[in-house]
N, C-alpha and C. Protein backbone atom coordinates (compact mmCIF):
# COMPACT_ATOMS: atom_id res chain seq x y z
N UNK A 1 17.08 -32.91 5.21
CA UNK A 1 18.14 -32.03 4.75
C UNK A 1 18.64 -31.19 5.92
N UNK A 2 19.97 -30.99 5.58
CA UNK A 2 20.36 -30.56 7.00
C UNK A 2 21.05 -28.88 6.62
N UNK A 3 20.27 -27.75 7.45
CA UNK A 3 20.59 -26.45 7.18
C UNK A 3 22.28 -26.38 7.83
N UNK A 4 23.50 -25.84 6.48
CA UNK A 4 24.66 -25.14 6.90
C UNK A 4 24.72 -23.92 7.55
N UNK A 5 25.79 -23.81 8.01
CA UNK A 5 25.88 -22.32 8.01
C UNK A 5 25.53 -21.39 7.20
N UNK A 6 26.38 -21.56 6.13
CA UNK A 6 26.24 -21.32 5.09
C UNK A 6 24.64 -20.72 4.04
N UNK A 7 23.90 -21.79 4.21
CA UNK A 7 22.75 -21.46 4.61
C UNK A 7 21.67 -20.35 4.88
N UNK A 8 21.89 -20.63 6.02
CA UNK A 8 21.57 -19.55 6.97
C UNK A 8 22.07 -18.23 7.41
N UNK A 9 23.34 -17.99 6.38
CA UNK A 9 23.77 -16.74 6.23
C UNK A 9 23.06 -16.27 5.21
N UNK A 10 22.89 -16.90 4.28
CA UNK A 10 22.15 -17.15 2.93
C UNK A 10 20.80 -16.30 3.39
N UNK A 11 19.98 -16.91 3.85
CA UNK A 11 18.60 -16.33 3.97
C UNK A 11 18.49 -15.43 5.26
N UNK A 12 19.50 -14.91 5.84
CA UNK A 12 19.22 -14.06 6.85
C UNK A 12 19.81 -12.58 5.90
N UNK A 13 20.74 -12.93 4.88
CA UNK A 13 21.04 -11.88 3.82
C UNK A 13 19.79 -11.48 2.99
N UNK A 14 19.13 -12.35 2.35
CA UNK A 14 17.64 -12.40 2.01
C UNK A 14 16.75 -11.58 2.80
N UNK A 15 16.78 -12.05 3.73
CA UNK A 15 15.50 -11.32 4.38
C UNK A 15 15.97 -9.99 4.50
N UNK A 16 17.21 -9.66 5.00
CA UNK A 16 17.75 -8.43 5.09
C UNK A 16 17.21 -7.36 3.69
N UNK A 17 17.68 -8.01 2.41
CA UNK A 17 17.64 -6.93 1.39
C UNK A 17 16.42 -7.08 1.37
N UNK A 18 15.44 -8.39 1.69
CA UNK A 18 13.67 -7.50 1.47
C UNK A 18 13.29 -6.56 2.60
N UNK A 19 14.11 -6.35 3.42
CA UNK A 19 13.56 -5.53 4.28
C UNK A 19 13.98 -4.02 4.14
N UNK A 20 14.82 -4.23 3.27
CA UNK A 20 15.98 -2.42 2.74
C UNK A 20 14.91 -1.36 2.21
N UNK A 21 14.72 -0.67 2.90
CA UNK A 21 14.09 0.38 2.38
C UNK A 21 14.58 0.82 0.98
N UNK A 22 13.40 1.47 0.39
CA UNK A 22 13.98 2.22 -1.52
C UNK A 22 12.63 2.84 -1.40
N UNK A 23 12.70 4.51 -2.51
CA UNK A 23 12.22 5.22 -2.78
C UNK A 23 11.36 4.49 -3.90
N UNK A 24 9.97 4.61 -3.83
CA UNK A 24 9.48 4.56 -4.97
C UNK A 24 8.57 5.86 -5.13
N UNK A 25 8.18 6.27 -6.51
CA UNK A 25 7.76 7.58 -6.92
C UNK A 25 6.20 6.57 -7.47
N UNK A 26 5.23 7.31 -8.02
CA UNK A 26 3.98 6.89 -8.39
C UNK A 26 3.28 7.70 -8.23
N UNK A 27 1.98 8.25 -8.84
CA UNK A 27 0.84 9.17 -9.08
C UNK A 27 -0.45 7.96 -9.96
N UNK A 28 -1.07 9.81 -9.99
CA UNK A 28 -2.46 9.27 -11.14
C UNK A 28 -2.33 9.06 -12.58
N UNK A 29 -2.74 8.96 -12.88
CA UNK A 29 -3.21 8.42 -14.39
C UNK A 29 -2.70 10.19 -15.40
N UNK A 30 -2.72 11.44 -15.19
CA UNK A 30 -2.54 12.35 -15.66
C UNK A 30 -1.27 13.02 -14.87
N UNK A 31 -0.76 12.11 -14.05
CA UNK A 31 0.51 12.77 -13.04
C UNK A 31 0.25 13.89 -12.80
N UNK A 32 -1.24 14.51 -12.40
CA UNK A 32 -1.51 16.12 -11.42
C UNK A 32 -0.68 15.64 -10.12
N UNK A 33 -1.15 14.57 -9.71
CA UNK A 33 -1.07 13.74 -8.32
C UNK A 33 0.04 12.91 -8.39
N UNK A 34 1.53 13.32 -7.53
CA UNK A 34 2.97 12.86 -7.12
C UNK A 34 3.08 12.75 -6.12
N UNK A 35 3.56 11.24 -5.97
CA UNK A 35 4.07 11.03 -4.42
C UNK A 35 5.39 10.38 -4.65
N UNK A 36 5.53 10.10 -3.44
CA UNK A 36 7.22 9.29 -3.03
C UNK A 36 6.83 8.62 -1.81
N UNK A 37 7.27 7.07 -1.49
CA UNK A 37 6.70 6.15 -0.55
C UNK A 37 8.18 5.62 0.13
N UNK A 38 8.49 5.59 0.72
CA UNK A 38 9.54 4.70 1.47
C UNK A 38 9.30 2.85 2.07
N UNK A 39 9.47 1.93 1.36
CA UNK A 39 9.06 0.84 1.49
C UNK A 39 10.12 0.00 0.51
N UNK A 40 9.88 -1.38 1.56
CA UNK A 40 10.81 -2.53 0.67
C UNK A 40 10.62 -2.74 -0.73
N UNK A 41 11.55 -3.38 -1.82
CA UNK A 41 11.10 -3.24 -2.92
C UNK A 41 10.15 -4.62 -3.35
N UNK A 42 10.14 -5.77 -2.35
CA UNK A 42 9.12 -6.94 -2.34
C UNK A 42 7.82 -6.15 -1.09
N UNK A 43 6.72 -6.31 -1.75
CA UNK A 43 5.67 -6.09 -0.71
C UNK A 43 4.84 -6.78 -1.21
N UNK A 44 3.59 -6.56 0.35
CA UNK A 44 2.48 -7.61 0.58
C UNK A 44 1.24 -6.92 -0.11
N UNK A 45 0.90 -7.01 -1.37
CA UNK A 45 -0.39 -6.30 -1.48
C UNK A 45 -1.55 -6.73 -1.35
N UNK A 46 -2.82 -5.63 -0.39
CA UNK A 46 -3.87 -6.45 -0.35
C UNK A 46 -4.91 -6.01 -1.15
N UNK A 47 -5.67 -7.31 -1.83
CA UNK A 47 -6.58 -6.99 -2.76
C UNK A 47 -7.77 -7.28 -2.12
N UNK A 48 -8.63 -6.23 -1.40
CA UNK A 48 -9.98 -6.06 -0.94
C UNK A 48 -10.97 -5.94 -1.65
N UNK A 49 -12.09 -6.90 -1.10
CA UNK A 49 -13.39 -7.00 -2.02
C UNK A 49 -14.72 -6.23 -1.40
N UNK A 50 -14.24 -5.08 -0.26
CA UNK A 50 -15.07 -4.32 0.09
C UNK A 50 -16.19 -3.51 -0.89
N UNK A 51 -16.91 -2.74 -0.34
CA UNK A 51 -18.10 -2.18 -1.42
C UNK A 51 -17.14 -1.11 -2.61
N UNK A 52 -16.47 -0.49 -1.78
CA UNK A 52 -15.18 0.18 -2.72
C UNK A 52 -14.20 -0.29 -3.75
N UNK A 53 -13.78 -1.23 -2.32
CA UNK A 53 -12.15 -1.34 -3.69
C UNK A 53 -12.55 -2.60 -4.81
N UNK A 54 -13.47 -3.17 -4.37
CA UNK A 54 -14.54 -4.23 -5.38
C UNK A 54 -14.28 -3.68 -6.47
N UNK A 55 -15.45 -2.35 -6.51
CA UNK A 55 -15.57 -1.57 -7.33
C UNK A 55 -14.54 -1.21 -8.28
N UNK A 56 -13.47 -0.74 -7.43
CA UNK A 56 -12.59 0.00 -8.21
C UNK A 56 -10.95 -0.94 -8.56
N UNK A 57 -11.39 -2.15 -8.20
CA UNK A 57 -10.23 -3.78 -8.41
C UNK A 57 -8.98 -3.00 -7.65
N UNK A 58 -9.13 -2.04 -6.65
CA UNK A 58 -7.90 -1.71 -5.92
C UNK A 58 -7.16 -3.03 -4.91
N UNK A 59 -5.70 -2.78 -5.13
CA UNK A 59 -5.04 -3.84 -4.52
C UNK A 59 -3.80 -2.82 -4.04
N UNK A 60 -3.30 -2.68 -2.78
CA UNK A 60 -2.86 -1.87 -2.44
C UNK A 60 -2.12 -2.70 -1.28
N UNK A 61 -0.70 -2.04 -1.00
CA UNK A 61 0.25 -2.16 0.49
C UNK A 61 0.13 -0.82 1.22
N UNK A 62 0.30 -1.37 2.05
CA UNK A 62 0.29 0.18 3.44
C UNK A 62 1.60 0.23 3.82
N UNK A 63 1.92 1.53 4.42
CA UNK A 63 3.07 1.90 5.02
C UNK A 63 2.45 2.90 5.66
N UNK A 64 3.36 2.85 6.94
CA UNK A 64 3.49 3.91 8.20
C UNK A 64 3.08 5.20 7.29
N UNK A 65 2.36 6.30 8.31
CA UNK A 65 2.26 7.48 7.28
C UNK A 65 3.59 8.67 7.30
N UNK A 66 4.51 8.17 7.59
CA UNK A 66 5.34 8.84 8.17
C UNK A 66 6.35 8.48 7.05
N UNK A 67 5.98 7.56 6.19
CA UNK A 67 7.12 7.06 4.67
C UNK A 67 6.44 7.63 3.93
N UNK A 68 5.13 8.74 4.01
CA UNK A 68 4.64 8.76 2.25
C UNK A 68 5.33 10.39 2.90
N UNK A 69 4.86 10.52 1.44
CA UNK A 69 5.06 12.57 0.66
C UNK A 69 4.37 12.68 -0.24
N UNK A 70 3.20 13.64 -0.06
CA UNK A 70 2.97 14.72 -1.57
C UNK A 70 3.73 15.23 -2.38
N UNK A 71 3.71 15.27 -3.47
CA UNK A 71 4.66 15.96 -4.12
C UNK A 71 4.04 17.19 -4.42
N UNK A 72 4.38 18.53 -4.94
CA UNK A 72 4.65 19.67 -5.35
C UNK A 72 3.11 20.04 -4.93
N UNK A 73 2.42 20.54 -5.96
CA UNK A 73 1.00 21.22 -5.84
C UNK A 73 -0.03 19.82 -6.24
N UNK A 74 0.44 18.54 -5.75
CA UNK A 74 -0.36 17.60 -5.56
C UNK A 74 -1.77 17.56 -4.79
N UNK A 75 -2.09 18.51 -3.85
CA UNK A 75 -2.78 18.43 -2.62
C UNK A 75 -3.79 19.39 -3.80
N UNK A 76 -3.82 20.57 -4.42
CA UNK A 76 -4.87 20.93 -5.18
C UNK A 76 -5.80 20.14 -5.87
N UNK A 77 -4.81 18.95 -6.34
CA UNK A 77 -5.76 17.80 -7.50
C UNK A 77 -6.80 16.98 -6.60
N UNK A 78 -6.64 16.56 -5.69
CA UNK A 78 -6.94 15.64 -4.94
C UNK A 78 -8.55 16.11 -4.12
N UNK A 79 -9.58 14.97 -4.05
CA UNK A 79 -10.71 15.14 -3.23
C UNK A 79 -10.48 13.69 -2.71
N UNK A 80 -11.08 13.53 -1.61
CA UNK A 80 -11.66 12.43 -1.44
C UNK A 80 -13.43 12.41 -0.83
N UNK A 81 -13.51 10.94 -0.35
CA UNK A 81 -14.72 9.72 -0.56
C UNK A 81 -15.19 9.50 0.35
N UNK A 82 -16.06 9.89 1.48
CA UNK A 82 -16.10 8.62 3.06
C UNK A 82 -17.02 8.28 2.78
N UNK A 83 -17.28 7.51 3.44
CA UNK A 83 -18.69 6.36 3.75
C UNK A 83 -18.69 5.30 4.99
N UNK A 84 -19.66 5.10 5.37
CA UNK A 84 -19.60 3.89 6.50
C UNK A 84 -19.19 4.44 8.05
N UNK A 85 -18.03 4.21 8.31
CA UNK A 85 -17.64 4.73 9.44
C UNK A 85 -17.00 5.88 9.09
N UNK A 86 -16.47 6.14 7.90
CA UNK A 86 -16.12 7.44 7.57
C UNK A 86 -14.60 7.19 8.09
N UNK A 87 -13.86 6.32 8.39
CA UNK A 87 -12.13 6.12 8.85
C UNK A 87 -11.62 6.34 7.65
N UNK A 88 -12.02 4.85 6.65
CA UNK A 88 -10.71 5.76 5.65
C UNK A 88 -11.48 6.83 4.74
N UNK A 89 -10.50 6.67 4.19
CA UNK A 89 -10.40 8.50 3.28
C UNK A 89 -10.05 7.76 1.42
N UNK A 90 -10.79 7.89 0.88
CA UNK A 90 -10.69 7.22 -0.65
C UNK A 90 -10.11 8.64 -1.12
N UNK A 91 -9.05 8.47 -1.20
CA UNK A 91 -8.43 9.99 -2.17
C UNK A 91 -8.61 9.73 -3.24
N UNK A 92 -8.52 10.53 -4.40
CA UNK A 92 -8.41 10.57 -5.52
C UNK A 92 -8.10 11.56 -6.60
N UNK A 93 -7.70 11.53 -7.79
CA UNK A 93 -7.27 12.72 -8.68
C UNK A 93 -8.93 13.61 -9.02
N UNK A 94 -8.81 14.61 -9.02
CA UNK A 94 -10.30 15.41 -9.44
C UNK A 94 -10.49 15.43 -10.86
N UNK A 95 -9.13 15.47 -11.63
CA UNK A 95 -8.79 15.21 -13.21
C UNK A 95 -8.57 13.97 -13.80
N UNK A 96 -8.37 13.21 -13.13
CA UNK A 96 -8.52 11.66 -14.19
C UNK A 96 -9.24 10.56 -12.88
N UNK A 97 -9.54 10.84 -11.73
CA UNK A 97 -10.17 9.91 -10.71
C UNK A 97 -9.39 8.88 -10.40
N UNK A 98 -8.23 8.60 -10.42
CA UNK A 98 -7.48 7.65 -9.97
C UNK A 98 -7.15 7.76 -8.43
N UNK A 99 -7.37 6.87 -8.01
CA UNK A 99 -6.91 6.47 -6.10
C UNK A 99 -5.73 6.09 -6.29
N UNK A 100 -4.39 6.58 -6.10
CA UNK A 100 -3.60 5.89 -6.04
C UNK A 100 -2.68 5.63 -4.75
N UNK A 101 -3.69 6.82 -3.86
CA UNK A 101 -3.66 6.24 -2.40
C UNK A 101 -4.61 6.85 -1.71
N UNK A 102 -4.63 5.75 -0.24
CA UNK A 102 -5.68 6.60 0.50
C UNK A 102 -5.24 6.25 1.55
N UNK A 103 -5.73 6.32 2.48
CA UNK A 103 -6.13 5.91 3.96
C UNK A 103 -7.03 5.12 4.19
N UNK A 104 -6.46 3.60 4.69
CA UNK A 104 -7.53 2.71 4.90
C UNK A 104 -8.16 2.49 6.25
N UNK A 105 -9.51 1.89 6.15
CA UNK A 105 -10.03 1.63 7.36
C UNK A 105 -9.05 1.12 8.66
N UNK A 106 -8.83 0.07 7.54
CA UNK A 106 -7.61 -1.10 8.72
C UNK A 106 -6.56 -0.99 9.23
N UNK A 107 -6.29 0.63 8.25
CA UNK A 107 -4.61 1.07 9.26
C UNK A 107 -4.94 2.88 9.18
N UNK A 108 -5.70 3.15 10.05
CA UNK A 108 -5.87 5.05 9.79
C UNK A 108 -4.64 5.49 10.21
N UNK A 109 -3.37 5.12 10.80
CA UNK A 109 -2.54 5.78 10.90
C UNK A 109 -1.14 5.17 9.34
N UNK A 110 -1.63 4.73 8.69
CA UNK A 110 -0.99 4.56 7.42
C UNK A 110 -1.64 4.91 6.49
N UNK A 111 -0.81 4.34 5.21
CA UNK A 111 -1.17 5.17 3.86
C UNK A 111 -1.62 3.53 2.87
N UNK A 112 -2.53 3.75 2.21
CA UNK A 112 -2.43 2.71 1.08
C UNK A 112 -2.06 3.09 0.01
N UNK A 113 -0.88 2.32 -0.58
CA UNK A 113 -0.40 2.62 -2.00
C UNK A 113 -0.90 1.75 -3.03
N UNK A 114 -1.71 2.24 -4.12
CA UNK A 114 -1.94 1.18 -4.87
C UNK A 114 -0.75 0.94 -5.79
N UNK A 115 -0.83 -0.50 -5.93
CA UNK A 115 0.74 -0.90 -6.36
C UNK A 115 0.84 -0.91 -7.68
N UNK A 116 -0.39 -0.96 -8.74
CA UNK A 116 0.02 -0.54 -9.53
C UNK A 116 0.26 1.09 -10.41
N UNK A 117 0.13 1.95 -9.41
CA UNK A 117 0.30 2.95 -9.52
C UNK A 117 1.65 3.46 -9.24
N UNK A 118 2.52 2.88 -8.72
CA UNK A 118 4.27 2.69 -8.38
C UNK A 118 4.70 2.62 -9.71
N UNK A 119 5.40 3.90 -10.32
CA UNK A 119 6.96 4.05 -11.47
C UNK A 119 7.01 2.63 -11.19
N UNK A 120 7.36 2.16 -12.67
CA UNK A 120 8.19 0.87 -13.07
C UNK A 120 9.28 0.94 -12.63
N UNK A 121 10.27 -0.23 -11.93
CA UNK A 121 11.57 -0.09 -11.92
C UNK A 121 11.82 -0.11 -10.66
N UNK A 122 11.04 0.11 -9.36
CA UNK A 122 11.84 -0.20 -8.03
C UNK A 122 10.83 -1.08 -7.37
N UNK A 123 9.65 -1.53 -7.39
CA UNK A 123 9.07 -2.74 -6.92
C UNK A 123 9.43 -4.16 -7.40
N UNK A 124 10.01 -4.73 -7.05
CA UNK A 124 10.82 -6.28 -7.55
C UNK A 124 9.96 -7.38 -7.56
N UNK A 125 9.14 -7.40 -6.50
CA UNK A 125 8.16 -8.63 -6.29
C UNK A 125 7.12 -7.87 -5.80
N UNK A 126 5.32 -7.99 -5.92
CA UNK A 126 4.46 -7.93 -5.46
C UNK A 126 3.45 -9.63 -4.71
N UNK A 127 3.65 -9.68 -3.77
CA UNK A 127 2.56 -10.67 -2.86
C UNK A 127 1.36 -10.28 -2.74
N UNK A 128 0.49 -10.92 -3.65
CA UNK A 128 -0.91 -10.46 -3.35
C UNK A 128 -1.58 -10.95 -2.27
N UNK A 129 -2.50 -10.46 -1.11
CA UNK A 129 -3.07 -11.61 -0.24
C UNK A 129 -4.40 -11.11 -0.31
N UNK A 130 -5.50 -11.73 -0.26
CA UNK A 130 -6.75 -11.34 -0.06
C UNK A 130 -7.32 -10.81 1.21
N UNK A 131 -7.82 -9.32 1.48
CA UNK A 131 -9.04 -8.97 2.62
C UNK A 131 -10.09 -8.85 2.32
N UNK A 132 -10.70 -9.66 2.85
CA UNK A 132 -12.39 -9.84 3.41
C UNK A 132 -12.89 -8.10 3.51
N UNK A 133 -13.04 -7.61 2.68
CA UNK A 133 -13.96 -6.51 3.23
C UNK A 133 -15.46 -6.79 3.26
N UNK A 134 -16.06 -7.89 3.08
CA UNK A 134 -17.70 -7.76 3.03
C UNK A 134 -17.24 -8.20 4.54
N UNK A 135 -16.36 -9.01 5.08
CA UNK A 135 -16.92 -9.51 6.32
C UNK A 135 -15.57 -8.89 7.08
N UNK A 136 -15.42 -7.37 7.19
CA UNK A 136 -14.73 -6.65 7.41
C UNK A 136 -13.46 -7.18 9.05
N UNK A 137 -14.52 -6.49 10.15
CA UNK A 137 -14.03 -6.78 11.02
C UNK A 137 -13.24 -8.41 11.56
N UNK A 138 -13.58 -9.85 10.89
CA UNK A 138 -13.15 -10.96 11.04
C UNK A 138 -11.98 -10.97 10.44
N UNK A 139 -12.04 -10.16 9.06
CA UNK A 139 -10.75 -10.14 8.06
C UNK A 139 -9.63 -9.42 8.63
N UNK A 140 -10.05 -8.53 9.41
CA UNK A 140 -9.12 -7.15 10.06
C UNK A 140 -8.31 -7.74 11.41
N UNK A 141 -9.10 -8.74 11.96
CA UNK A 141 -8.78 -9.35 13.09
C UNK A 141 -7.90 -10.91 12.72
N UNK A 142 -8.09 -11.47 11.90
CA UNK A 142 -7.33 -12.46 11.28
C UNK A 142 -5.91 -12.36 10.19
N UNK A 143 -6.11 -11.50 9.80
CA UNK A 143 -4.92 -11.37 8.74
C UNK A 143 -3.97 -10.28 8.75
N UNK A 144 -3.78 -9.58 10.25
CA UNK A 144 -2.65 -9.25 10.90
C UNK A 144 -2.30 -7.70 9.92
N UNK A 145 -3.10 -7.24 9.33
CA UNK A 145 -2.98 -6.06 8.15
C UNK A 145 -2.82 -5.18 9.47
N UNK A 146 -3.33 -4.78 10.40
CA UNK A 146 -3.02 -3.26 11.03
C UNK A 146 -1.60 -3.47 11.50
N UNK A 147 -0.67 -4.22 11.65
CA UNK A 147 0.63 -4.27 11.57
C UNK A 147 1.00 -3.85 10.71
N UNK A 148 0.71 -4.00 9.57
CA UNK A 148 1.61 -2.88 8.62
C UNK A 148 2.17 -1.23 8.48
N UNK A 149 1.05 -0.83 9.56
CA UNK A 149 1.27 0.73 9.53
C UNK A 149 1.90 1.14 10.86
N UNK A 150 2.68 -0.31 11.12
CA UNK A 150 3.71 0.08 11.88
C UNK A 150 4.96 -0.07 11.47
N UNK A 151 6.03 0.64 12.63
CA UNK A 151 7.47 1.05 11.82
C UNK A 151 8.65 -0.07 12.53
């Protein structure tokens, strides 16, 4: 099959609108905890089987930390979690315990959003991909994730 022009205006328009930035809003489970994320409305989420997010079936995309925001008196609700190397930061609500972001090992200068914690209505497509957290460092080095928490 032979690519037109046509074409290839086609999917360079494509890639364009997945790459368009949009506001999405999302919190905890009792909305103490509001944020706002700046990110495409198709993203890559990764579902880690580390000792944590195992635990807690978190599946989450990162963005630069420079796209998230607290919202209002959000920062009162919130404790977090370390362990291990102590890099990331497991945030969470102090009133209903929901992570609906943190700081991950694999990108400390980004944010993890868990995706299903994103308002209905501006995420269009979610890509799930799997990270290796039992076999951490191979997974971190193979599947190109600390690129994400760049801009």
């Amino acid at each position: 099959m032979v690519e037109t022009k046509r074409d290839k205006s086609v999917k360079i328009a494509a890639t364009k609108m997945d790459s368009e930035m949009v506001i999405h809003n999302g919190g905890c489970h009792c909305r103490n905890v509001r944020w706002r994320v700046r990110s495409p409305a198709s993203v890559v989420a990764w579902n880690c089987n580390c000792s944590d997010c195992g635990m807690r079936g978190n599946t989450h995309f990162v963005v630069p930390f420079e796209r998230f925001e607290l919202l209002g008196d959000s920062e009162k609700f919130l404790t977090t979690y370390t362990f291990g190397t102590h890099t990331a930061k497991h945030t969470f609500c102090k009133v209903c315990g929901i992570t609906s972001f943190y700081t991950p090992r694999s990108n400390p200068d980004g944010i993890a959003i868990t995706y299903k914690c994103v308002d209905s209505g501006t995420l269009t497509h979610v890509e799930i991909k799997h990270f290796d957290g039992l076999n951490w460092e191979k997974s971190h080095e193979s599947t190109g994730i600390s690129s994400c928490s760049k801009e």
